[in-house]
N, C-alpha and C. Protein backbone atom coordinates (compact mmCIF):
# COMPACT_ATOMS: atom_id res chain seq x y z
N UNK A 1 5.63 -14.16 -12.06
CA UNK A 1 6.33 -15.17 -11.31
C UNK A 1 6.96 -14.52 -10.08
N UNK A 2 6.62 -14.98 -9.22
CA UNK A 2 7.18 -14.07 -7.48
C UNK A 2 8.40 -14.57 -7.33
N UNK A 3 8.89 -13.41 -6.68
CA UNK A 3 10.20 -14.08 -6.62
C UNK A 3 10.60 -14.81 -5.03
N UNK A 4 9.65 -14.81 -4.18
CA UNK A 4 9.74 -15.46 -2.95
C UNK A 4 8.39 -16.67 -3.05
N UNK A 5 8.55 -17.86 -2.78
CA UNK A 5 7.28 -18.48 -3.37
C UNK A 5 7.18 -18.91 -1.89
N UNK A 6 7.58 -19.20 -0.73
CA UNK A 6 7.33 -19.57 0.68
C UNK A 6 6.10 -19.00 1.08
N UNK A 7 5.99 -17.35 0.62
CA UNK A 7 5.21 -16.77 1.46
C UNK A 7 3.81 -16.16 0.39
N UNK A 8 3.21 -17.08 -0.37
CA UNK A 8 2.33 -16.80 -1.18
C UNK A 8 0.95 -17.22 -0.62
N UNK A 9 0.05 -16.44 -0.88
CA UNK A 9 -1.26 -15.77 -0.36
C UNK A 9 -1.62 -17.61 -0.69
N UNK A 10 -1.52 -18.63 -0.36
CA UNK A 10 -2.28 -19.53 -0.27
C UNK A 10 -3.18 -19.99 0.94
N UNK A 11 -3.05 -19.55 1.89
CA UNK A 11 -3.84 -19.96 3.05
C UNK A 11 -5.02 -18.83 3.24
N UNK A 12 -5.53 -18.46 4.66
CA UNK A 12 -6.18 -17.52 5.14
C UNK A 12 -4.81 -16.55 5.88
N UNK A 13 -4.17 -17.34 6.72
CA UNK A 13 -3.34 -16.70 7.24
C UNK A 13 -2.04 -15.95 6.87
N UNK A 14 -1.34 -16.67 5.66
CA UNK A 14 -0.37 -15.84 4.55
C UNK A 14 -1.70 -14.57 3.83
N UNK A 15 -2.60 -14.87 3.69
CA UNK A 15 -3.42 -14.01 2.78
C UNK A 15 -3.34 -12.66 4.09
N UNK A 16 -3.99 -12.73 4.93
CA UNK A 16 -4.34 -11.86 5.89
C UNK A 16 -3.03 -10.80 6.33
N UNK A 17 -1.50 -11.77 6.91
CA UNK A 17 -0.30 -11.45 7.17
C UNK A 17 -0.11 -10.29 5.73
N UNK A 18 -0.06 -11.26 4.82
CA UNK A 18 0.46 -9.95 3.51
C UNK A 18 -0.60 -8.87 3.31
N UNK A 19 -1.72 -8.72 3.32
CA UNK A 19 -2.71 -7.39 3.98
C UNK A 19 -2.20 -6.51 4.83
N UNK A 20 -2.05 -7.46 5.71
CA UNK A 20 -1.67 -6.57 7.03
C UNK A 20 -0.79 -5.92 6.38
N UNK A 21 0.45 -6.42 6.11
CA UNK A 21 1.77 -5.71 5.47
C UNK A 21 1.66 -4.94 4.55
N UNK A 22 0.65 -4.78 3.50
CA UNK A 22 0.55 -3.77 2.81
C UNK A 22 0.16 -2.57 3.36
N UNK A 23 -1.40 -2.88 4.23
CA UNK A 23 -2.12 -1.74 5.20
C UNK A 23 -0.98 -1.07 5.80
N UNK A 24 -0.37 -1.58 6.93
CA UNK A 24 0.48 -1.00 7.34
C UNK A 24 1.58 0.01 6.46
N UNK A 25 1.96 -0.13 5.70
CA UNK A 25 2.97 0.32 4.94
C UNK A 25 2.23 1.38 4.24
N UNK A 26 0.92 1.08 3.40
CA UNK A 26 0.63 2.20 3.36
C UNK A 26 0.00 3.08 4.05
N UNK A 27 -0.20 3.18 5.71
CA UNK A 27 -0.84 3.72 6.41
C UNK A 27 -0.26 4.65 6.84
N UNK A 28 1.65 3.80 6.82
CA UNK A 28 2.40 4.91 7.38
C UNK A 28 3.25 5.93 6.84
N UNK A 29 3.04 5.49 5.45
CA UNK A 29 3.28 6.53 4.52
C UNK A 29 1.99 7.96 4.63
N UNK A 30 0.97 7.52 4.48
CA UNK A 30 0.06 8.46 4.87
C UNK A 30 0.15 9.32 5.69
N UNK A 31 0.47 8.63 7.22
CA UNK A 31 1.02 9.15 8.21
C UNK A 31 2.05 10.22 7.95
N UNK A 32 3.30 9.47 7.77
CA UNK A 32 4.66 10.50 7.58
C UNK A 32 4.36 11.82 6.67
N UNK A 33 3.17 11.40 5.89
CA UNK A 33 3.06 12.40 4.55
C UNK A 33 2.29 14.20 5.88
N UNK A 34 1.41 13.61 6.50
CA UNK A 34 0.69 14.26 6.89
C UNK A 34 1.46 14.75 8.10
N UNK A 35 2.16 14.33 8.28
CA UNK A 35 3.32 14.81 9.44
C UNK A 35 3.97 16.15 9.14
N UNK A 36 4.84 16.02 8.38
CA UNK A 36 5.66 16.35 7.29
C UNK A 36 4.89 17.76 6.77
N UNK A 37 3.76 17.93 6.12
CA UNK A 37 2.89 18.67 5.66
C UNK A 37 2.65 19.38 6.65
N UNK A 38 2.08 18.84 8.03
CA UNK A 38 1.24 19.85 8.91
C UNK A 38 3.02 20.32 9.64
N UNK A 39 4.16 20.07 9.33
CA UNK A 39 5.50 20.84 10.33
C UNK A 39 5.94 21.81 9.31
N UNK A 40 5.76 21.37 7.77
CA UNK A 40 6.49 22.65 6.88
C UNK A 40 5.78 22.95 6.15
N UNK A 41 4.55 23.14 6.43
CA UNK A 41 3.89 23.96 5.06
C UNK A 41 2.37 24.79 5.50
N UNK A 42 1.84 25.75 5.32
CA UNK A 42 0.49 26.43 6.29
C UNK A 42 -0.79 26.20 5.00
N UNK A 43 -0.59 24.94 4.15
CA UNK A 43 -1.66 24.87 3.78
C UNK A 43 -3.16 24.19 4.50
N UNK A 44 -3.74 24.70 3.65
CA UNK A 44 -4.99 24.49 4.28
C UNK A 44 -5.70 23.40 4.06
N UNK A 45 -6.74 23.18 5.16
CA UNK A 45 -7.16 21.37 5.16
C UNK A 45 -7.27 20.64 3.76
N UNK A 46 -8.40 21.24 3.48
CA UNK A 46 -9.02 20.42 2.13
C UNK A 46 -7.03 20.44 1.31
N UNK A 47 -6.52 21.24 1.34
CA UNK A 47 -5.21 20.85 0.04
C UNK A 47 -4.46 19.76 1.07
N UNK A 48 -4.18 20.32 2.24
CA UNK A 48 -3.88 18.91 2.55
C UNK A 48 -4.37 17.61 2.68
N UNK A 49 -5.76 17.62 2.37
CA UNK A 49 -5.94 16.24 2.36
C UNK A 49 -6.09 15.79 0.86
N UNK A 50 -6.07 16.97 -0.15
CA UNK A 50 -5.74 16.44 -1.27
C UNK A 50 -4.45 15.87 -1.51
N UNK A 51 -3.47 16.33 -0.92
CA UNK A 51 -1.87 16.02 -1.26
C UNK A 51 -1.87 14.72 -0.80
N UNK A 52 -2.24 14.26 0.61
CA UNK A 52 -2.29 13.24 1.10
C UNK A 52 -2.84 12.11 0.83
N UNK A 53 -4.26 12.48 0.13
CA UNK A 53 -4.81 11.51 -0.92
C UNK A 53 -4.22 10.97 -2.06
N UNK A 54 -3.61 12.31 -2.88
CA UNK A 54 -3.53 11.44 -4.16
C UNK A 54 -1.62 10.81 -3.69
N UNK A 55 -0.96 11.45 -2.61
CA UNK A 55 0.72 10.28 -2.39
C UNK A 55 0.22 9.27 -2.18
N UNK A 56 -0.86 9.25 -1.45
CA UNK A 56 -1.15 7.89 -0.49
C UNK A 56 -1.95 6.95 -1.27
N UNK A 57 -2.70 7.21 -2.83
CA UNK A 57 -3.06 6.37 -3.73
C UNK A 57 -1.50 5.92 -4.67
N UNK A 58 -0.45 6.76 -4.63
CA UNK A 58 0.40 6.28 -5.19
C UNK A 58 1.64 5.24 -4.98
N UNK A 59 1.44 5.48 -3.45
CA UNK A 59 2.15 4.60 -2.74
C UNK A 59 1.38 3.59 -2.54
N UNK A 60 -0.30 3.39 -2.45
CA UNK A 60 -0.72 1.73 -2.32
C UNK A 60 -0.42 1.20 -3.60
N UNK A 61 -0.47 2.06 -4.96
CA UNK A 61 0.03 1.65 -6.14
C UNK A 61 1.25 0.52 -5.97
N UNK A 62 2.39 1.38 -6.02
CA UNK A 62 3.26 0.94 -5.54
C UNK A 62 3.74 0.34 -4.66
N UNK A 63 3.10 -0.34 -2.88
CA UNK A 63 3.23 -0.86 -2.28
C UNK A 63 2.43 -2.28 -3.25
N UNK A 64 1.39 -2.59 -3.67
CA UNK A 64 0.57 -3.51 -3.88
C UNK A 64 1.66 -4.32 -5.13
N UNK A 65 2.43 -3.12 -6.06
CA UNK A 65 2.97 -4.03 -7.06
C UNK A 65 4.30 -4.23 -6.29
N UNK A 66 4.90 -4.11 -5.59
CA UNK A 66 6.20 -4.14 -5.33
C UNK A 66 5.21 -5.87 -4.22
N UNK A 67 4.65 -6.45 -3.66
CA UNK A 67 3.85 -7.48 -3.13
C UNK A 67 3.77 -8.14 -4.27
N UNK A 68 3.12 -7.87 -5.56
CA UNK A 68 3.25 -8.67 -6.30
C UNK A 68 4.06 -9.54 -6.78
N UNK A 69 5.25 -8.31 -7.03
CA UNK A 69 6.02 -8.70 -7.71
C UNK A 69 7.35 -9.94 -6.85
N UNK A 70 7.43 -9.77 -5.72
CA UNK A 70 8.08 -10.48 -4.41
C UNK A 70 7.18 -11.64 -4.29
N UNK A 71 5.95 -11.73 -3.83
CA UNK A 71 5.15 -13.01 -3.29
C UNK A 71 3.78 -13.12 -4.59
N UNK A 72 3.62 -12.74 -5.22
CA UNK A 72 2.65 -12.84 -6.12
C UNK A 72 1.15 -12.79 -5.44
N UNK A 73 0.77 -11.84 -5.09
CA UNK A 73 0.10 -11.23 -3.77
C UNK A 73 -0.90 -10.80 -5.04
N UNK A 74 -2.34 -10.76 -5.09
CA UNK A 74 -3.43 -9.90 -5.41
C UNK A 74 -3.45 -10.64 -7.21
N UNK A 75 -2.54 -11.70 -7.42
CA UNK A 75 -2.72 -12.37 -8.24
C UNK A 75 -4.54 -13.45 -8.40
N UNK A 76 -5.08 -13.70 -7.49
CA UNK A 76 -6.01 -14.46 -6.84
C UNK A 76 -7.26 -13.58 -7.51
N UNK A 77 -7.05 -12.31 -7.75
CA UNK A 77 -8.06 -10.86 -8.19
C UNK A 77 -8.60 -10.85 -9.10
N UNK A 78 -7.58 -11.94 -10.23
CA UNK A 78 -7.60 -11.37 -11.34
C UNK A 78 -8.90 -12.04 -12.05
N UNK A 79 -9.59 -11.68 -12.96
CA UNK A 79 -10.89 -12.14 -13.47
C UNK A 79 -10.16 -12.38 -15.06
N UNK A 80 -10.75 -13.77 -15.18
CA UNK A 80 -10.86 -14.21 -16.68
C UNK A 80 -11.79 -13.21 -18.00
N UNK A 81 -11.15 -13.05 -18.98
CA UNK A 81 -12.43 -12.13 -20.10
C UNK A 81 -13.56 -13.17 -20.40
């Protein structure tokens, strides 16, 4: 049950807007991560793009349920057994 019901993925354009808002959010976590990494640390590519991979799968984790849980976002996904 979302707890904002105004802004629920019913149209094309609420659907697209809350995308956007996830993409973004997790893009720029990615970003900051890789920022951050390449100013304090002399590891090398491949580990940094491992580090950056697996924050940046944890934060769409967490960006996607924290959407859910606010607008009931990616509810539309779900497949019947």
């Amino acid at each position: 049950m979302p707890l904002i019901k105004g802004l629920r993925a019913t149209t094309i354009k609420k659907a697209f807007l809350l995308n956007a808002v996830a993409g973004a959010l997790i893009a720029s976590v990615a970003v900051i991560v890789k920022d951050r990494l390449d100013a304090k640390t002399k590891l090398v590519y491949a580990d940094k793009f491992a580090v950056v991979l697996i924050i940046t799968f944890i934060s769409a984790i967490i960006v996607y349920n924290m959407l859910y849980l606010l607008f009931g976002f990616g509810g539309g996904m779900l497949v019947a057994k």
